[in-house]
Protein backbone atom coordinates (compact mmCIF):
# COMPACT_ATOMS: atom_id res chain seq x y z
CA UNK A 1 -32.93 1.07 2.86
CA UNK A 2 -29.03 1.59 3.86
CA UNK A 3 -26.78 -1.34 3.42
CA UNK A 4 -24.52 -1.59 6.26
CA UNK A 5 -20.71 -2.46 4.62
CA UNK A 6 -17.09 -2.84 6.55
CA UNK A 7 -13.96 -2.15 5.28
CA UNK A 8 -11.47 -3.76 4.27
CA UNK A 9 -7.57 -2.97 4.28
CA UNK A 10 -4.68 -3.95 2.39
CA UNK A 11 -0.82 -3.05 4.09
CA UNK A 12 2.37 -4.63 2.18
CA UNK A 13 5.65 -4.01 3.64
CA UNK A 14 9.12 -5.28 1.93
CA UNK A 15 11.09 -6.31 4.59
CA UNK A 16 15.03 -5.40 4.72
CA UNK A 17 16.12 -9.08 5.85
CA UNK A 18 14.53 -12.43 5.46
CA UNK A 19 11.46 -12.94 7.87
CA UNK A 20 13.94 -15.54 9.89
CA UNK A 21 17.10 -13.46 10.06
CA UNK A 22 17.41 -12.42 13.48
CA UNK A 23 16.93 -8.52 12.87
CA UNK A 24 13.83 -8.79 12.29
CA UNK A 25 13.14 -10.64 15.47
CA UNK A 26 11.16 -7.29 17.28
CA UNK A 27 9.00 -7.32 13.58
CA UNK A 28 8.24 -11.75 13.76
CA UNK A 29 8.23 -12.28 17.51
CA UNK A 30 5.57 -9.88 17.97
CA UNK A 31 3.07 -11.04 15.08
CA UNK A 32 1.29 -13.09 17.38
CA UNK A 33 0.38 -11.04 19.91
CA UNK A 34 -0.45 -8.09 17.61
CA UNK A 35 -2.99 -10.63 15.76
CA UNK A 36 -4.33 -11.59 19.03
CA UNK A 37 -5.17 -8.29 20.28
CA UNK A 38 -6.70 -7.19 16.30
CA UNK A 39 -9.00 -10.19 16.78
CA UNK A 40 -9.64 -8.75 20.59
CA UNK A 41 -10.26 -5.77 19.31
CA UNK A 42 -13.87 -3.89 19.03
CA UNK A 43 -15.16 -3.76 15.07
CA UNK A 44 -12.49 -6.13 13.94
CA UNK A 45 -14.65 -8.71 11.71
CA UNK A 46 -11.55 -11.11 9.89
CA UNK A 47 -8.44 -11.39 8.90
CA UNK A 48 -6.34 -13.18 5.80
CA UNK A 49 -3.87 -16.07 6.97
CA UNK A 50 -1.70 -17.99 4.79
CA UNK A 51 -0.38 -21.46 6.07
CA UNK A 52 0.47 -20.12 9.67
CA UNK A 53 -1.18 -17.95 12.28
CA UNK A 54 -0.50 -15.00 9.66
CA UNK A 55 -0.17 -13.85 6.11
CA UNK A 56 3.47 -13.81 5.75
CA UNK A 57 3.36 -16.87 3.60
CA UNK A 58 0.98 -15.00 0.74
CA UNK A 59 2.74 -13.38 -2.38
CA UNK A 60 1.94 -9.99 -3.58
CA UNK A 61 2.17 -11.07 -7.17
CA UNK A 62 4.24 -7.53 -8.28
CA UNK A 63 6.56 -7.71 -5.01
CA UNK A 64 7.18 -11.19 -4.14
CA UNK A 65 9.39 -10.35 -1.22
CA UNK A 66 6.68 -8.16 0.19
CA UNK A 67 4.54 -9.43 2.70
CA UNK A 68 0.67 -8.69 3.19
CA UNK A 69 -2.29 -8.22 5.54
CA UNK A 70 -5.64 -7.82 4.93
CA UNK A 71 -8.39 -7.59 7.32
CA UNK A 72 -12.01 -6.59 7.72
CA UNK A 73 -13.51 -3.85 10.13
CA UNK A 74 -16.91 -3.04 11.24
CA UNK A 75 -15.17 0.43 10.27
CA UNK A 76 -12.53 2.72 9.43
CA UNK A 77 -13.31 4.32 13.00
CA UNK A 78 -12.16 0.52 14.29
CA UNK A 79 -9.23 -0.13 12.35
CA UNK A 80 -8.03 3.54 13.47
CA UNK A 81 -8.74 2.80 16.61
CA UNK A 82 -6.68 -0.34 16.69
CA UNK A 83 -3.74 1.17 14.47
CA UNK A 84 -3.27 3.94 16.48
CA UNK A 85 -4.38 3.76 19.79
CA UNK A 86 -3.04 0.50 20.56
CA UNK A 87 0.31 -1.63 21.38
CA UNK A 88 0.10 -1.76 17.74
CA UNK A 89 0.78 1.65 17.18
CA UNK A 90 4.55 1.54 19.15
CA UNK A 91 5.86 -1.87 16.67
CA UNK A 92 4.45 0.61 13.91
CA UNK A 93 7.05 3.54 15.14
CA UNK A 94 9.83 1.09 14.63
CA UNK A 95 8.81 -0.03 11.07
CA UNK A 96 11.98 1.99 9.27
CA UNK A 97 14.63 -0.79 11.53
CA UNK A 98 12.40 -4.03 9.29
CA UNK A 99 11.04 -2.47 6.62
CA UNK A 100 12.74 0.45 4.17
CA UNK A 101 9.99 3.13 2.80
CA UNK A 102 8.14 1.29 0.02
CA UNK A 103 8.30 4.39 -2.80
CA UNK A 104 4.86 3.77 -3.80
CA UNK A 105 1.21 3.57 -2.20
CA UNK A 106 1.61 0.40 0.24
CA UNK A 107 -1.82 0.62 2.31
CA UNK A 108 -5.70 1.27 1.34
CA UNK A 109 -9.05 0.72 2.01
CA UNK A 110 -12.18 -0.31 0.25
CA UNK A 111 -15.86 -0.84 1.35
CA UNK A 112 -16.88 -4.52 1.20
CA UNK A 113 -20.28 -6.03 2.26
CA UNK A 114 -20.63 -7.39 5.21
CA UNK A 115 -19.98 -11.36 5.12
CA UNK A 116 -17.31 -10.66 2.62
CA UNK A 117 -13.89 -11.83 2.63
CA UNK A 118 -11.89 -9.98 0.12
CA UNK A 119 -9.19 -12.11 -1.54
CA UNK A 120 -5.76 -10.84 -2.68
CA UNK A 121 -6.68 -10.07 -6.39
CA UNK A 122 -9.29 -8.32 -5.62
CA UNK A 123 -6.88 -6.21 -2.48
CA UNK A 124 -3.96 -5.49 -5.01
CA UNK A 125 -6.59 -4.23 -7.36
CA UNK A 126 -7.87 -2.16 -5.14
CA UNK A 127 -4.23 -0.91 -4.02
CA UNK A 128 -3.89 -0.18 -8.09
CA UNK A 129 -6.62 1.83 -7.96
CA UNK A 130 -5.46 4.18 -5.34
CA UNK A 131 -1.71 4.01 -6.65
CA UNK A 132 -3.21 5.30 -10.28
CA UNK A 133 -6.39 7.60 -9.11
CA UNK A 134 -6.02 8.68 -5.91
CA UNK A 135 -8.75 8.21 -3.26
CA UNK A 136 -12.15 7.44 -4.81
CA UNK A 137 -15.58 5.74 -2.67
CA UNK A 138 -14.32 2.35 -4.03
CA UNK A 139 -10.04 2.84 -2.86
CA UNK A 140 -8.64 5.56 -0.26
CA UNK A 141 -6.16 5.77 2.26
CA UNK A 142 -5.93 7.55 5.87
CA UNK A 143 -6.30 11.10 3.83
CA UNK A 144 -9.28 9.96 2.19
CA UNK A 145 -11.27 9.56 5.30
CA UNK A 146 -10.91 13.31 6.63
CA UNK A 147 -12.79 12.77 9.69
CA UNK A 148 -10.57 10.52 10.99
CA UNK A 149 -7.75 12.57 13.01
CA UNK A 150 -5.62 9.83 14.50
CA UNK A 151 -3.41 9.25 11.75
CA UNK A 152 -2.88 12.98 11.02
CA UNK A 153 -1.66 13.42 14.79
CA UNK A 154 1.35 10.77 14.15
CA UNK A 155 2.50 11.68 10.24
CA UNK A 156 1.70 8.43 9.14
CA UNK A 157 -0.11 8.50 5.18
C-alpha cells in the first residue's frame, strides 16, 4: 500500500528595509492578494500565519530580520504551478528591489504526510539539511525535482 504525502516548503527572504518603510510597499501591499490566490489555488492544502493574515510576524531563529513562509501542497507539480505560472510569478521578478540575494540556500522542500502541519523547527531543519547535504528524499530544492521544468525556464534555484 502507497501512502499518499504533500509537500511542504520553506522560503525566507531578508528584506532590505523594514516591512513598513514605504519601499517595500509593492513587496507588503500585495501579500494579501498573493495569499488569497495560494489558498485559491488547485493542490494548495495550508499555510503558516503568525498574528496577521501572514507569516511576517514569525522569527527564523538564525536570521531574525528574515521573514518566512511555509505552506503545504498536494504537490510539487502544485506549488510549481502556483510559483510560476501565476500573478505570483511577476512580484517574484521584482524580489532583488525588497529583498538582496540571501548568500545561502533560502527555499526547500520536504515530504510531509498528509494532515500534517509542519512547524518552523522542524522547516529550518529541514532548510539545514539541504544547506549542508544537498538534495536528499527528505530536503531538495527546484533542482532536486528534475521533472519539473518551470523553474529551469525562468533561472530561478
Amino acid at each position: 500500500m502507497t501512502v499518499k504525502m504533500h509537500v511542504a516548503e520553506l522560503n525566507i527572504a531578508r528584506p532590505r528595509y523594514p516591512l513598513e518603510d514605504e519601499r517595500m510597499a509593492g513587496f507588503t501591499n500585495n501579500l494579501d492578494r498573493i495569499n488569497a490566490l495560494a489558498e485559491r489555488s488547485s493542490g494548495f492544502v495550508w499555510r503558516l500565519t503568525g498574528d496577521g493574515n501572514d507569516a511576517t510576524d514569525l522569527v527564523f531563529p538564525d536570521e531574525p530580520d528574515a521573514i518566512v513562509n511555509i505552506s503545504v501542497w498536494e504537490s510539487a507539480a502544485a506549488l510549481e504551478h502556483f510559483v510560476w505560472n501565476t500573478v505570483h510569478a511577476k512580484i517574484y521578478n521584482h524580489k532583488d528591489r525588497w529583498f538582496p540575494a540571501f548568500g545561502k540556500p533560502y527555499f526547500v522542500m520536504w515530504p510531509v504526510a498528509v494532515g500534517h502541519r509542519p512547524k518552523l523547527d522542524e522547516a529550518f531543519a529541514r532548510l539545514n539539511q539541504l544547506t549542508v547535504h544537498g538534495n536528499t528524499d527528505e530536503a531538495f530544492g527546484w533542482d532536486g525535482l528534475p521533472q519539473l521544468k518551470s523553474w529551469m525556464e525562468k533561472n530561478c534555484a
